[in-house]
Protein backbone atom coordinates (compact mmCIF):
# COMPACT_ATOMS: atom_id res chain seq x y z
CA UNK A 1 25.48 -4.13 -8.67
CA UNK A 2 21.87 -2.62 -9.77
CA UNK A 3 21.60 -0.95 -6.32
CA UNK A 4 24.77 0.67 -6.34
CA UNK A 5 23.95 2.11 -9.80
CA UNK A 6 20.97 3.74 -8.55
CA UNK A 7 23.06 5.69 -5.67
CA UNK A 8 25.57 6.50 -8.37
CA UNK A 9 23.09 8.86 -10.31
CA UNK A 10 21.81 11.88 -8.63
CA UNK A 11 18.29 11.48 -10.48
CA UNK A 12 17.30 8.31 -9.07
CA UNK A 13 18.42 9.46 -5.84
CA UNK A 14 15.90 12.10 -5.63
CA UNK A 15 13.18 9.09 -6.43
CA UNK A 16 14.17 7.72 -3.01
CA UNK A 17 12.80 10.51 -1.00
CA UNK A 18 16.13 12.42 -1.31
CA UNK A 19 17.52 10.47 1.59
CA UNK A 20 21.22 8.68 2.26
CA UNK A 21 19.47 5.00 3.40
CA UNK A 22 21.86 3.69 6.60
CA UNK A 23 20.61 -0.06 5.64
CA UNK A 24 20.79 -1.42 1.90
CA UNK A 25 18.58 -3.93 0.46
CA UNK A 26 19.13 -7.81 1.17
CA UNK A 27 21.13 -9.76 -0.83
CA UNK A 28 18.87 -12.78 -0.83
CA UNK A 29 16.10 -10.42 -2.10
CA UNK A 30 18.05 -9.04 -5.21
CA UNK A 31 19.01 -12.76 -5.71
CA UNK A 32 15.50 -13.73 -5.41
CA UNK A 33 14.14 -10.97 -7.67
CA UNK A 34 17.14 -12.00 -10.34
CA UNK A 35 16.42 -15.59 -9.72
CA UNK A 36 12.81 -14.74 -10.94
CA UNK A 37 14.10 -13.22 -13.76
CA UNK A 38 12.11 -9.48 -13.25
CA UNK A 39 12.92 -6.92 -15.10
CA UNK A 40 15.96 -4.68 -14.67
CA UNK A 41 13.59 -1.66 -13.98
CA UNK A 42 11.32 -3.56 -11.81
CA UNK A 43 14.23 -4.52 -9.87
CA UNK A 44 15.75 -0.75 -9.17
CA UNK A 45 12.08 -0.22 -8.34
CA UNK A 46 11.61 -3.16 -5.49
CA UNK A 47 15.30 -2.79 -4.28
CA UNK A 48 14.45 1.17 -3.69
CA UNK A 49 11.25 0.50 -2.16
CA UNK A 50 11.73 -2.55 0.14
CA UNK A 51 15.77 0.00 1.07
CA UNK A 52 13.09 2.83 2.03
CA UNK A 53 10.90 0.71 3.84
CA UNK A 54 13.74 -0.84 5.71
CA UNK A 55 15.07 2.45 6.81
CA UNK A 56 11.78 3.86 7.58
CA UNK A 57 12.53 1.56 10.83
CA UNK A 58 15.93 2.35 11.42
CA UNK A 59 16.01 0.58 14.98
CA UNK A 60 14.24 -2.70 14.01
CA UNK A 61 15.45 -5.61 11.91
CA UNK A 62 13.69 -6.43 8.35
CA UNK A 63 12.80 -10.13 9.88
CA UNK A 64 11.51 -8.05 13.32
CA UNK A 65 8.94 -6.06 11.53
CA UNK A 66 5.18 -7.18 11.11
CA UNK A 67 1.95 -5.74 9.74
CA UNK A 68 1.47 -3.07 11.72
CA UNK A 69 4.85 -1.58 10.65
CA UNK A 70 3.70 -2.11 7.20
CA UNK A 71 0.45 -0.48 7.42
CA UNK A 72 2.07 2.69 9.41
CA UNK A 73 4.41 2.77 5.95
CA UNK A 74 1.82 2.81 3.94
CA UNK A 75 -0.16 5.24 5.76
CA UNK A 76 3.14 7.42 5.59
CA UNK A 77 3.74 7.21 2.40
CA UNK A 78 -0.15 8.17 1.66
CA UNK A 79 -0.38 11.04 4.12
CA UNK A 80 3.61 12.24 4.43
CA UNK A 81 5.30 11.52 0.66
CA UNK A 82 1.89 12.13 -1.11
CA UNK A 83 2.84 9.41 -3.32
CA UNK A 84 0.47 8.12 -6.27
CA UNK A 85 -1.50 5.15 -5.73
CA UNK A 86 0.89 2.69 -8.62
CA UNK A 87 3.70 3.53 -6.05
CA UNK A 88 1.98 2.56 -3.43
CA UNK A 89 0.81 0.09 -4.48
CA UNK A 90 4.71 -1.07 -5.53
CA UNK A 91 5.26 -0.67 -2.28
CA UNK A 92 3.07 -3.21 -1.06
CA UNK A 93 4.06 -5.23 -3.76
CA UNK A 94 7.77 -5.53 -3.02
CA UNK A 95 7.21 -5.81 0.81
CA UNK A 96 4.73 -9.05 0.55
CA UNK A 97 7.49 -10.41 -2.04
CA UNK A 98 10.26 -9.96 0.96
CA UNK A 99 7.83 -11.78 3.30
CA UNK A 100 6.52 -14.17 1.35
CA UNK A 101 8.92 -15.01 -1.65
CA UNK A 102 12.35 -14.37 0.27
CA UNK A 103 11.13 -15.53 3.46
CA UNK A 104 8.70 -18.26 2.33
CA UNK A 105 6.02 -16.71 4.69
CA UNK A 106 2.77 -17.79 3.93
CA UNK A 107 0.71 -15.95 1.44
CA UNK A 108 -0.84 -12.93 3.21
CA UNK A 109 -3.07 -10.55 2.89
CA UNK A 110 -2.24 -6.89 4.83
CA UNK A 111 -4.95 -5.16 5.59
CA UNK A 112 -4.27 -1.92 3.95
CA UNK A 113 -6.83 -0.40 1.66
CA UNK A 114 -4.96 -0.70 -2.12
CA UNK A 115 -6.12 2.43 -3.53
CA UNK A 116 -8.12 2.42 -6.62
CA UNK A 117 -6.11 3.50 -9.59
CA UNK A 118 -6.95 7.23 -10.56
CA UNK A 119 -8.82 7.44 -14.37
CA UNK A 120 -7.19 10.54 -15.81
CA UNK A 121 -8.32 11.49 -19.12
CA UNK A 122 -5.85 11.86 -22.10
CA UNK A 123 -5.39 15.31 -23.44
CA UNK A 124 -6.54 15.27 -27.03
CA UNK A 125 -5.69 17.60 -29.65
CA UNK A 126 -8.76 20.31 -31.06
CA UNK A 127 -9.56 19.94 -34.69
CA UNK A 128 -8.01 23.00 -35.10
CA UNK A 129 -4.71 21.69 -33.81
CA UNK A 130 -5.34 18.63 -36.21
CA UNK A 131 -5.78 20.43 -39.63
CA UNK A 132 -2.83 22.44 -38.65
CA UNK A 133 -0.41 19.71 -38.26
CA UNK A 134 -1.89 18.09 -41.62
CA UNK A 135 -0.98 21.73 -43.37
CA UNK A 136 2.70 22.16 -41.90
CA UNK A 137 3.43 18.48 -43.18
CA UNK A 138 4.48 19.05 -46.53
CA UNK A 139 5.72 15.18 -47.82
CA UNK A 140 2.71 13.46 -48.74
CA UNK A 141 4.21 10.15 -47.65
CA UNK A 142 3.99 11.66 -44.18
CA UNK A 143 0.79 13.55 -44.80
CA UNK A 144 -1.43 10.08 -45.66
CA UNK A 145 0.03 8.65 -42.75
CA UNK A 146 -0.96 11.07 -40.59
CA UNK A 147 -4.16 11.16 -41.49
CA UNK A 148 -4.43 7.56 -41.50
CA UNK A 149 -3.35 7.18 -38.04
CA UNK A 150 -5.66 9.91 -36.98
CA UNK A 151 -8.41 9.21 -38.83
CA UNK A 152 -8.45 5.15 -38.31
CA UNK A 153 -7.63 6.12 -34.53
CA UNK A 154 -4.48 3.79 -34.68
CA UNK A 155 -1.74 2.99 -32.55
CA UNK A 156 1.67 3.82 -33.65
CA UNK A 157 2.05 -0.11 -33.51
CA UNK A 158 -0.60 -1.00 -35.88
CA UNK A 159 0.19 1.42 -38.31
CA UNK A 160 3.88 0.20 -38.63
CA UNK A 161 2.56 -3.47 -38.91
């Protein structure tokens, strides 16, 4: 299944803290997640997250676990793993779907601060950089589009339609 392709390459391994997890993801929750019809990616991400979660309590059972143990994962994955706030926030995200999708719980809110998501900048080129791209393109074809796109400030998407 999905889960077992994730184990089978080395890259996405590494994207799960680099750790061999003792428990795997519940059935019922890839069913559920399937059932819902998500995405193939957001599944590998939610069945990785809710595994790591899961094994971050390697003594306690999934149904067993309440949130305080979800907080202390958070805060763990904040202050230990250094992870961005979108991953975090994935985390949370596929937890309250165990609890309250999989398990029918009742709609809750955890009390963990969701971190606001960071605004970075995109790099832009200098003008320099600009004309010199223009020069090395030698088709015109190519040329006007460039400078279309670049001077109209349009998406790839907008230029092809």
């Amino acid at each position: 299944m999905i889960y077992q392709e994730v184990l089978d390459k080395p890259s996405e391994i590494k994207k799960l803290n680099t750790k061999l997890f003792t428990k795997a993801c519940p059935k019922e929750y890839i069913h559920k997640l399937e059932e819902r019809r998500y995405s193939p990616q957001t599944l590998k991400t939610y069945m990785a997250l809710l595994t790591e979660f899961i094994n971050y309590y390697p003594n306690q059972e999934l149904d067993e676990l309440t949130d305080k143990e979800v907080m202390d994962f958070s805060r763990y994955l904040v202050t230990i793993r250094k992870v961005s706030s979108s991953y975090q926030n994935q985390a949370i995200n596929a937890i309250k779907f165990y609890f309250e999708k999989v398990k029918s719980g009742p709609r809750k809110f955890y009390s963990i601060d969701r971190p606001q998501r960071e605004k970075i900048l995109p790099l832009v080129c200098s003008e320099e950089e600009i004309v010199s791209i223009f020069k090395s393109t030698e088709n015109l074809k190519h040329r006007t589009i460039l400078m279309t796109i670049y001077s109209a400030g349009l998406r790839i998407s907008e230029l092809i339609n």
